[in-house]
Protein backbone atom coordinates (compact mmCIF):
# COMPACT_ATOMS: atom_id res chain seq x y z
CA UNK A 1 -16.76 -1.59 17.45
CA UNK A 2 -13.91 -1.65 15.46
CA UNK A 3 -9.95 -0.96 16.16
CA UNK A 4 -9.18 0.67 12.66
CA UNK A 5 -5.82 0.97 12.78
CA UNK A 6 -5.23 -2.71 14.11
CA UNK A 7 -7.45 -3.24 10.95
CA UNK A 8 -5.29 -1.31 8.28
CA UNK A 9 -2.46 -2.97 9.80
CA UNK A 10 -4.14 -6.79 9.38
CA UNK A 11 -5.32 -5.89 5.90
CA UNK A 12 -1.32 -4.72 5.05
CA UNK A 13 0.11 -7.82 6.47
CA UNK A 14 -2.34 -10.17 4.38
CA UNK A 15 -1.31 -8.89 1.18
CA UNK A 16 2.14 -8.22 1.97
CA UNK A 17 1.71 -11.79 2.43
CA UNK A 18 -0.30 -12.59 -0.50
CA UNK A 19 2.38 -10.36 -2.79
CA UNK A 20 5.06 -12.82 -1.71
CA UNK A 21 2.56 -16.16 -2.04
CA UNK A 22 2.04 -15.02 -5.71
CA UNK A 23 5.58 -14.40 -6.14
CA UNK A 24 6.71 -17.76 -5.09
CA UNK A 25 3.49 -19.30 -7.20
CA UNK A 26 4.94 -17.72 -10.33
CA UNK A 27 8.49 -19.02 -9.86
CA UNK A 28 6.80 -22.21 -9.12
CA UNK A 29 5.37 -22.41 -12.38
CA UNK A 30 7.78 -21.06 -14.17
CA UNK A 31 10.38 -23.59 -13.29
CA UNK A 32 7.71 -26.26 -13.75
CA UNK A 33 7.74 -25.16 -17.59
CA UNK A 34 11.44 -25.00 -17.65
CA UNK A 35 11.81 -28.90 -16.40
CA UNK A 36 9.43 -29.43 -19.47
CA UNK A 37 12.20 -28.19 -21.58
CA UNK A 38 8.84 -25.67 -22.68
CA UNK A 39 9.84 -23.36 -25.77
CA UNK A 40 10.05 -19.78 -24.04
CA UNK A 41 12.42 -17.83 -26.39
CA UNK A 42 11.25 -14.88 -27.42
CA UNK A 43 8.70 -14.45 -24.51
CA UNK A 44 8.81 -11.77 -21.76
CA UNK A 45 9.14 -13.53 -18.38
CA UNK A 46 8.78 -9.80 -16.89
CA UNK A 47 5.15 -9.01 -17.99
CA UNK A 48 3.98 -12.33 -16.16
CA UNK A 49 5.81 -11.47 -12.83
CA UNK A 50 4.51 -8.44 -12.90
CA UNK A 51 1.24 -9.94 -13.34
CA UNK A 52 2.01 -11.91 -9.85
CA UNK A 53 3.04 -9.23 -8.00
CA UNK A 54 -0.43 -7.19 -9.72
CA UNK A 55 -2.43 -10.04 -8.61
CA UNK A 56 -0.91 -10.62 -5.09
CA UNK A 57 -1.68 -6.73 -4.42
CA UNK A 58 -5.35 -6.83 -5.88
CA UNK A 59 -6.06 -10.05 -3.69
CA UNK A 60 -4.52 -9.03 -0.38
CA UNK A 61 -6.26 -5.41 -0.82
CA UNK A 62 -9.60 -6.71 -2.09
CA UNK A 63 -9.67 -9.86 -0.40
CA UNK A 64 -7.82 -8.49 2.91
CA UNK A 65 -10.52 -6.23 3.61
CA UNK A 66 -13.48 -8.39 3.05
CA UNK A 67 -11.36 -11.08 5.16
CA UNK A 68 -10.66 -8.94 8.18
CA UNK A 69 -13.94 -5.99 8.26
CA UNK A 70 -16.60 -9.25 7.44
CA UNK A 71 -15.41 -12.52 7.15
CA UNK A 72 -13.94 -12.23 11.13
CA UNK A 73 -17.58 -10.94 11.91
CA UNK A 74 -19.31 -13.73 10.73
CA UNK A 75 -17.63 -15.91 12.12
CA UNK A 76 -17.74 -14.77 15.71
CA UNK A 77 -21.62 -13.80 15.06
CA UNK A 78 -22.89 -16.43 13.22
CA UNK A 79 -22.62 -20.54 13.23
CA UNK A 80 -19.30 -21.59 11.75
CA UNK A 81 -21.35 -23.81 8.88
CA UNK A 82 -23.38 -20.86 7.87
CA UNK A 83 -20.37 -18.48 8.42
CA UNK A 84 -18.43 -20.98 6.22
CA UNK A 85 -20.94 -20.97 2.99
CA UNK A 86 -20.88 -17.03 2.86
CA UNK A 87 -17.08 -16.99 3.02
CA UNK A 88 -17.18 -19.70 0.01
CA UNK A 89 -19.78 -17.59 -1.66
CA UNK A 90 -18.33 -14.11 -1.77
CA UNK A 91 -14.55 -15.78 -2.12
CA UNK A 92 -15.89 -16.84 -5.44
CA UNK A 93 -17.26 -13.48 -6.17
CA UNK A 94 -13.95 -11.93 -5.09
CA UNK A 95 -11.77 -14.10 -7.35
CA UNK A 96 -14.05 -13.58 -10.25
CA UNK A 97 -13.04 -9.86 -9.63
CA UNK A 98 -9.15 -9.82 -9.24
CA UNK A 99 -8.98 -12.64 -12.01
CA UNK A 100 -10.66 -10.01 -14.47
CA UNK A 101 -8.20 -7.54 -13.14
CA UNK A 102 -5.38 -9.55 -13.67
CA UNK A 103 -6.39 -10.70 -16.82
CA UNK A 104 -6.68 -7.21 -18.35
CA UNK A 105 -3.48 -6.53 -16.64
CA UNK A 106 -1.79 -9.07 -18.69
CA UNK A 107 -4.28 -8.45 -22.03
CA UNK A 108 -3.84 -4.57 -22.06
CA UNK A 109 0.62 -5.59 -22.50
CA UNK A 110 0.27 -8.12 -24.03
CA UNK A 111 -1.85 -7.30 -26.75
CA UNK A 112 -1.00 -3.60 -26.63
CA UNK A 113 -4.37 -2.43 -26.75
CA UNK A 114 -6.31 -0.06 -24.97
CA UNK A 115 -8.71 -1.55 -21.94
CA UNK A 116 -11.91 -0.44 -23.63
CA UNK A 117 -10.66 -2.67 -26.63
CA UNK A 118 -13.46 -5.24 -26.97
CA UNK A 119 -10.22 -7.73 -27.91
CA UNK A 120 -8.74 -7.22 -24.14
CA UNK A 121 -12.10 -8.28 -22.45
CA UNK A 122 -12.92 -11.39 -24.85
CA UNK A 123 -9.35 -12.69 -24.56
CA UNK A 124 -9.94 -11.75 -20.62
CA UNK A 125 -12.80 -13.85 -19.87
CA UNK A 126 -12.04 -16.33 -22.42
CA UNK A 127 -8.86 -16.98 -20.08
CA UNK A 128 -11.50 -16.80 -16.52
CA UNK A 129 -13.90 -19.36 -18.36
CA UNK A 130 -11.01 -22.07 -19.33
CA UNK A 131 -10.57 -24.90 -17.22
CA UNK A 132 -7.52 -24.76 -16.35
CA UNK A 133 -8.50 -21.68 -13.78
CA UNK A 134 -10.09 -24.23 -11.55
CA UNK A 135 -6.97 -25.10 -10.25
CA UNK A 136 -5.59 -21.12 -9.24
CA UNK A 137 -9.35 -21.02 -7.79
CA UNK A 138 -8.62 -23.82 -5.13
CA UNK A 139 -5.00 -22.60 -5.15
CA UNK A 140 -6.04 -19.58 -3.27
CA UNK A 141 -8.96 -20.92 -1.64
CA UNK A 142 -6.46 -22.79 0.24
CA UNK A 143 -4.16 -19.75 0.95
CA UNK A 144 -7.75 -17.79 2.41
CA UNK A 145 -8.64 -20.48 4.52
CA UNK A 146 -4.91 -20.79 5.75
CA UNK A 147 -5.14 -17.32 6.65
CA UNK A 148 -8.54 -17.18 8.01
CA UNK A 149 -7.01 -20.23 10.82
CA UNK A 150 -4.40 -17.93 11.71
CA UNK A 151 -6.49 -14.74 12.02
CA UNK A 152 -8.77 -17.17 14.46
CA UNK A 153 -5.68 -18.15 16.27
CA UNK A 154 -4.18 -15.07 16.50
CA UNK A 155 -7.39 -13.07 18.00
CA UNK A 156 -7.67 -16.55 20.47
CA UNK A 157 -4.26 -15.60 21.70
CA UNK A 158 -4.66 -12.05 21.14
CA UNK A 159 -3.06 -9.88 19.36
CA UNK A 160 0.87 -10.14 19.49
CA UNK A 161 1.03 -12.62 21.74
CA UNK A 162 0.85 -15.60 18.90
CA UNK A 163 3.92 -13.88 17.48
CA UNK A 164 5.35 -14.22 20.80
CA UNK A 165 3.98 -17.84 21.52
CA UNK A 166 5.40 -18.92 17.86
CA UNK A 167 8.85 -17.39 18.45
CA UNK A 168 9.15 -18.82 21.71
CA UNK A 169 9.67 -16.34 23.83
CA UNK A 170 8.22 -17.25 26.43
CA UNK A 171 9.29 -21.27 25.83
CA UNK A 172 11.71 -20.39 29.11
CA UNK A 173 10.21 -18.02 31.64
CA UNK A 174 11.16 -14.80 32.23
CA UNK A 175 10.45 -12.20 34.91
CA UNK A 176 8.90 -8.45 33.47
CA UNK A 177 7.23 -6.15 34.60
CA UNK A 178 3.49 -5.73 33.87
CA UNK A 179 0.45 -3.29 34.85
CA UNK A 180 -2.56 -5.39 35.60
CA UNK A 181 -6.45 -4.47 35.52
CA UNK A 182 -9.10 -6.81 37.25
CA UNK A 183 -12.64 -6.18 35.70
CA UNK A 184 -15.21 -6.99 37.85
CA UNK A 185 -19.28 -6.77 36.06
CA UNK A 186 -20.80 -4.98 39.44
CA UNK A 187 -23.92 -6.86 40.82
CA UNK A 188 -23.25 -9.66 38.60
CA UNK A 189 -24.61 -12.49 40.58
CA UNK A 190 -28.12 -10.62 41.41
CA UNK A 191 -28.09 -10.20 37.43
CA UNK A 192 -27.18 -14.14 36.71
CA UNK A 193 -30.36 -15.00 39.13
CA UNK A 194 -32.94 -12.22 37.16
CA UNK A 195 -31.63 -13.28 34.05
CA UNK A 196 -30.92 -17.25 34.11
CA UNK A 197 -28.02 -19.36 32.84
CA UNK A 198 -28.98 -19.24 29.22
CA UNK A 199 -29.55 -15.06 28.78
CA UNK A 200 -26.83 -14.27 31.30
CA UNK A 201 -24.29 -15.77 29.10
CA UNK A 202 -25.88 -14.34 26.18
CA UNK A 203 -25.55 -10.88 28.03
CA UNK A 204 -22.26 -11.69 28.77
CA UNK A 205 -20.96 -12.45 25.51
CA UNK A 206 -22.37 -9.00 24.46
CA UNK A 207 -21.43 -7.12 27.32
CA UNK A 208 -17.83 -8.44 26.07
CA UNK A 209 -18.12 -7.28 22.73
CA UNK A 210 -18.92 -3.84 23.54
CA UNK A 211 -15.75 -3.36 25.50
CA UNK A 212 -13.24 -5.46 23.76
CA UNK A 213 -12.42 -2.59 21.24
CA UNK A 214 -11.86 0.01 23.96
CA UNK A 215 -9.03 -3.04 25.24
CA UNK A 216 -7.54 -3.30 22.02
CA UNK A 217 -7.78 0.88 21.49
CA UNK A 218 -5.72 1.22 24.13
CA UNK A 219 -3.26 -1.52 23.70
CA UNK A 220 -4.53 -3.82 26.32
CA UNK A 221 -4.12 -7.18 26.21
CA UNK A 222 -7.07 -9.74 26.95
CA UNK A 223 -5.24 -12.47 29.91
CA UNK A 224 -8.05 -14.28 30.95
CA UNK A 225 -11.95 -14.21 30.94
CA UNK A 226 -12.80 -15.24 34.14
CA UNK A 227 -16.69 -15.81 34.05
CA UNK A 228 -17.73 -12.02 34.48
CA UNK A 229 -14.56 -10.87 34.91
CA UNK A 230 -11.68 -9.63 32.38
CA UNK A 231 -7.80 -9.84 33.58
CA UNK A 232 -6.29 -6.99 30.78
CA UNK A 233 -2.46 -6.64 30.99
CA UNK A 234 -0.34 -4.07 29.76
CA UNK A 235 3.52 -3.89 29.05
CA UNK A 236 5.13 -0.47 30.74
CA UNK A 237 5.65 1.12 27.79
CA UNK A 238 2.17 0.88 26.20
CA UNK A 239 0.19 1.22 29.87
CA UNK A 240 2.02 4.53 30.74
CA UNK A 241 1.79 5.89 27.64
CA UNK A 242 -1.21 8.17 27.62
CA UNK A 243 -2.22 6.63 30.65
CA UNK A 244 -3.38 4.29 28.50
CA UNK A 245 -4.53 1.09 31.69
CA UNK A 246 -6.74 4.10 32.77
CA UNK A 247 -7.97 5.72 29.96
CA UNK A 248 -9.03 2.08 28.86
CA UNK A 249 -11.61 2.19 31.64
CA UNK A 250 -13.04 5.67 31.06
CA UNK A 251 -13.37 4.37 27.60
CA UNK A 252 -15.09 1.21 28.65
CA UNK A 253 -17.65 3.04 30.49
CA UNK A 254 -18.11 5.19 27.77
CA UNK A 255 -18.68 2.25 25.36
CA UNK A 256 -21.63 0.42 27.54
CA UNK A 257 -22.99 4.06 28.32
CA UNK A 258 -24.14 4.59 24.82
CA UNK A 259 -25.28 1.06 24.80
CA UNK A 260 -27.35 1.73 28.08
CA UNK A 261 -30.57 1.97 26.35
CA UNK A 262 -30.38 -1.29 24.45
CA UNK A 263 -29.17 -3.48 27.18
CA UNK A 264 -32.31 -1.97 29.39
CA UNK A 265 -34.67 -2.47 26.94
CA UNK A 266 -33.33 -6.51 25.76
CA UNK A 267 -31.99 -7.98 29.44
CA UNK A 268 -33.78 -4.99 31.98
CA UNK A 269 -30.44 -4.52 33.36
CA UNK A 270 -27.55 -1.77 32.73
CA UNK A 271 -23.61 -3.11 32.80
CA UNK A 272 -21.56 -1.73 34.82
CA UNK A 273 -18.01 -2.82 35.43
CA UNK A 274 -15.53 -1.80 38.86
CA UNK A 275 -11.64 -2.34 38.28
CA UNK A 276 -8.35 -2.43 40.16
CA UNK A 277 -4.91 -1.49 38.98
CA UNK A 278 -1.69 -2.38 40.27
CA UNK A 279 2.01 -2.56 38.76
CA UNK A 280 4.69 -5.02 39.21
CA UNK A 281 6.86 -8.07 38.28
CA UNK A 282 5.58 -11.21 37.31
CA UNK A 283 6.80 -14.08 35.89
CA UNK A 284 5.77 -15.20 32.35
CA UNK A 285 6.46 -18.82 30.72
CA UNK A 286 4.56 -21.27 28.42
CA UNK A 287 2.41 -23.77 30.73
CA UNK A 288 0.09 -26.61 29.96
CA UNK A 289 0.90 -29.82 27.99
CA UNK A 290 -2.21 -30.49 25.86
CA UNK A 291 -3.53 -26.92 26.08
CA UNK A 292 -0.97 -24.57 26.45
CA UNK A 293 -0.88 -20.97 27.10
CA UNK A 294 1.20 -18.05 28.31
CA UNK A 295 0.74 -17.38 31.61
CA UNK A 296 1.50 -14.98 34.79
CA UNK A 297 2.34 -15.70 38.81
CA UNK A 298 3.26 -13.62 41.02
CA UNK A 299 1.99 -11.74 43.81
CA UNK A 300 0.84 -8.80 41.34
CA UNK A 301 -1.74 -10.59 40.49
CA UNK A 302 -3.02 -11.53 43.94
CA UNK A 303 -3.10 -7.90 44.89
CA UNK A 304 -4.86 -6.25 41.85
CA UNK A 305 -7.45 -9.11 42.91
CA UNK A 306 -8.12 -7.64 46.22
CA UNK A 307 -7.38 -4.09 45.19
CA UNK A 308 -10.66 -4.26 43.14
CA UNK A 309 -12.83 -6.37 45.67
CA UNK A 310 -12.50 -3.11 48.02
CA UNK A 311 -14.40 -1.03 44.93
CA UNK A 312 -17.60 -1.83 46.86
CA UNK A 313 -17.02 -1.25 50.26
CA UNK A 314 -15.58 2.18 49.28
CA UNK A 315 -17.91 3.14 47.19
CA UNK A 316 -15.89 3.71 43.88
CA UNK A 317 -15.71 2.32 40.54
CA UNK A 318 -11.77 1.97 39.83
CA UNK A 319 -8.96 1.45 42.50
CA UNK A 320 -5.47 2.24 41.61
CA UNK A 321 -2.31 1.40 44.16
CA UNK A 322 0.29 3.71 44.98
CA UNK A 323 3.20 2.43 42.74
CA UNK A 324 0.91 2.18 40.19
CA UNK A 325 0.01 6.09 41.02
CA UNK A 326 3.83 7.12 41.48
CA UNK A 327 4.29 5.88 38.22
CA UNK A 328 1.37 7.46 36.35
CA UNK A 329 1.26 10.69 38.49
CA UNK A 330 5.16 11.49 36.85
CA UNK A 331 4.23 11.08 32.95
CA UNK A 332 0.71 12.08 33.05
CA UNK A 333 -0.93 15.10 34.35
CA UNK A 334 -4.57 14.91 32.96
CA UNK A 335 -6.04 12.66 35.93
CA UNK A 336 -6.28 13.95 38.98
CA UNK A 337 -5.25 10.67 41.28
CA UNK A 338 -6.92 11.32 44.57
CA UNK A 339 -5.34 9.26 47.88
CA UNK A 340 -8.18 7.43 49.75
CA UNK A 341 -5.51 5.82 52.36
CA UNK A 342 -3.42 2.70 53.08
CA UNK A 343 -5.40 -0.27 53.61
CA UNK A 344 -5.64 -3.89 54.86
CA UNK A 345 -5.81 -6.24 51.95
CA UNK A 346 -6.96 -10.19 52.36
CA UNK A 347 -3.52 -12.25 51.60
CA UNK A 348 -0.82 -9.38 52.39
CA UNK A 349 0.60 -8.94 55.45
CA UNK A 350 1.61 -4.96 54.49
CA UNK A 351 -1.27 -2.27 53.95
CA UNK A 352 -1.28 -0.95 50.64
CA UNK A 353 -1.72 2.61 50.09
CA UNK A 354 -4.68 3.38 47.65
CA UNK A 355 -5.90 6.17 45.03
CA UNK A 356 -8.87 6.69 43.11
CA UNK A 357 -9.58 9.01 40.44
């Protein structure tokens, strides 16, 4: 269920972050006590910078991976209020920890004792238990929940496209080229009546986070859900790659196989998804006023549509079209692309020549 490496790298940008927070929290203070006209001759300004750049690294590490492999779980699994008191709970658990660390950090320099001396750990926790550590307490409860927001944001966008959205890239639109899969759940409407309103969206929402990972493992990126369907887009360089836009399917129906079992046993039914792929140019901009998003036109889009609504009448699970094929056939050898013939699509006035694998 979970994309490791898009982990490792979320966990290394929070405290690369948090480093640099720290950083700019000691200078803070410091020139707070220099305003004062504060005595400070004769006292090393190194040791306590240090001691930032210590704590930034013990925070972002520590509280970087509790943020991104549980906090982000709980709050997609669980109600936000509950979600919310757990977070507060084990934050205050988790700055109990680094502030110990920091504080023998400082204690073992300063005093020049070993950390087993029982004079490091008094002066340690007689630091943690003074008042005036309420206020780094809410200090970086506020820099958490600041980064929790944009870890929401970020996986509502998806990943790399806020970057995209905050740097305005696509503030103008631009034409680029894109490889598009349609998603279609198979036999989804017989399923909605079986199951009703209430448990089909239930199996939905699982059915979606079963496959997400195998999106993100293979550098898709999540367009649109559109009820059971899931528009994934890829730019050239990461679809080709490995065959990557197809390999992401294999590896969806991989994901739901080994969850076969489970979804038989709670809903009675088995998920099962059909897809199209097609290539092209599309054009990309910024749209809405109140809500805004990135989003794509262009006749790519239309086509990938009806490429996968001829899944059923053929009798096969994924659809790719030719330039899509020509493309893939001359970087990547391990799937055997096999030509079913040019056909009639709804919408085009050209038949489109299609494989499937």
């Amino acid at each position: 269920m979970i994309n490791h490496n898009s982990s490792i790298i979320k966990i290394m940008w929070i405290t690369a972050g948090w480093i640099v927070v720290s950083i700019l929290n000691f200078f803070l203070g410091y020139s707070s006590l220099l305003e004062y006209n504060c005595d400070l001759e004769g006292k090393s300004v190194l040791l306590p910078f240090m001691g930032s750049i210590y704590t930034g690294i013990m925070a972002g590490l520590t509280g970087g991976s509790i943020m991104v492999l549980v906090w982000e779980k709980w709050l997609r699994s669980k109600p936000y209020g509950q979600a919310l008191l757990y977070i507060l709970a084990t934050y205050s658990i988790v700055f109990v920890f680094v502030s110990i660390q920091a504080g023998l950090f400082h204690h073992v320099n300063i005093l020049d004792l070993p950390i087993t001396s029982p004079k490091v750990w008094t002066a340690t926790f007689d630091l943690l238990l003074d008042p005036i550590s309420i206020a780094p307490y809410f200090f970086w409860l506020l820099i958490v929940c600041l980064t929790l927001i944009f870890l929401q944001v970020n996986d509502k966008f998806g990943p790399g496209i806020f970057k995209e959205f905050l740097l305005g890239k696509y503030f103008q639109p631009k034409r680029e080229e894109r490889i598009f899969m349609f998603l279609d759940l198979r036999s989804s409407t017989s399923i909605a009546e079986k199951l009703g309103e209430e448990k089909y969206f239930n199996f939905l929402k699982q059915v979606y986070s079963w496959v997400t990972p195998a999106i993100l493992n293979h550098a898709g990126e999540i367009y649109q859900y559109v009820g059971d369907e899931i528009v994934i887009s890829w730019k050239p360089k990461y679809g080709f790659l490995r065959a990557n836009c197809l390999e992401c399917f294999f590896d969806i129906q991989k994901s739901l196989k080994g969850k076969k079992g489970y979804f038989i046993e709670k809903y009675g039914v088995n998920p099962e998804f059909k897809a199209g792929l097609h290539y092209g140019h599309v054009m990309a901009g910024e749209i809405g006023v109140v809500k805004r998003d990135i989003a794509f036109s262009g006749d790519v889009l239309n086509t990938t549509s009806r490429i996968q609504e001829q899944c059923n009448p053929l009798g096969v699970d994924l659809l790719v079209s030719k330039l899509l094929s020509d493309k893939l056939g001359s970087i990547d050898q391990k799937y055997h692309l096999k030509e079913i013939g040019a056909m009639h699509l709804k919408g085009k006035a050209e038949e489109v020549t299609l494989f499937t694998v």
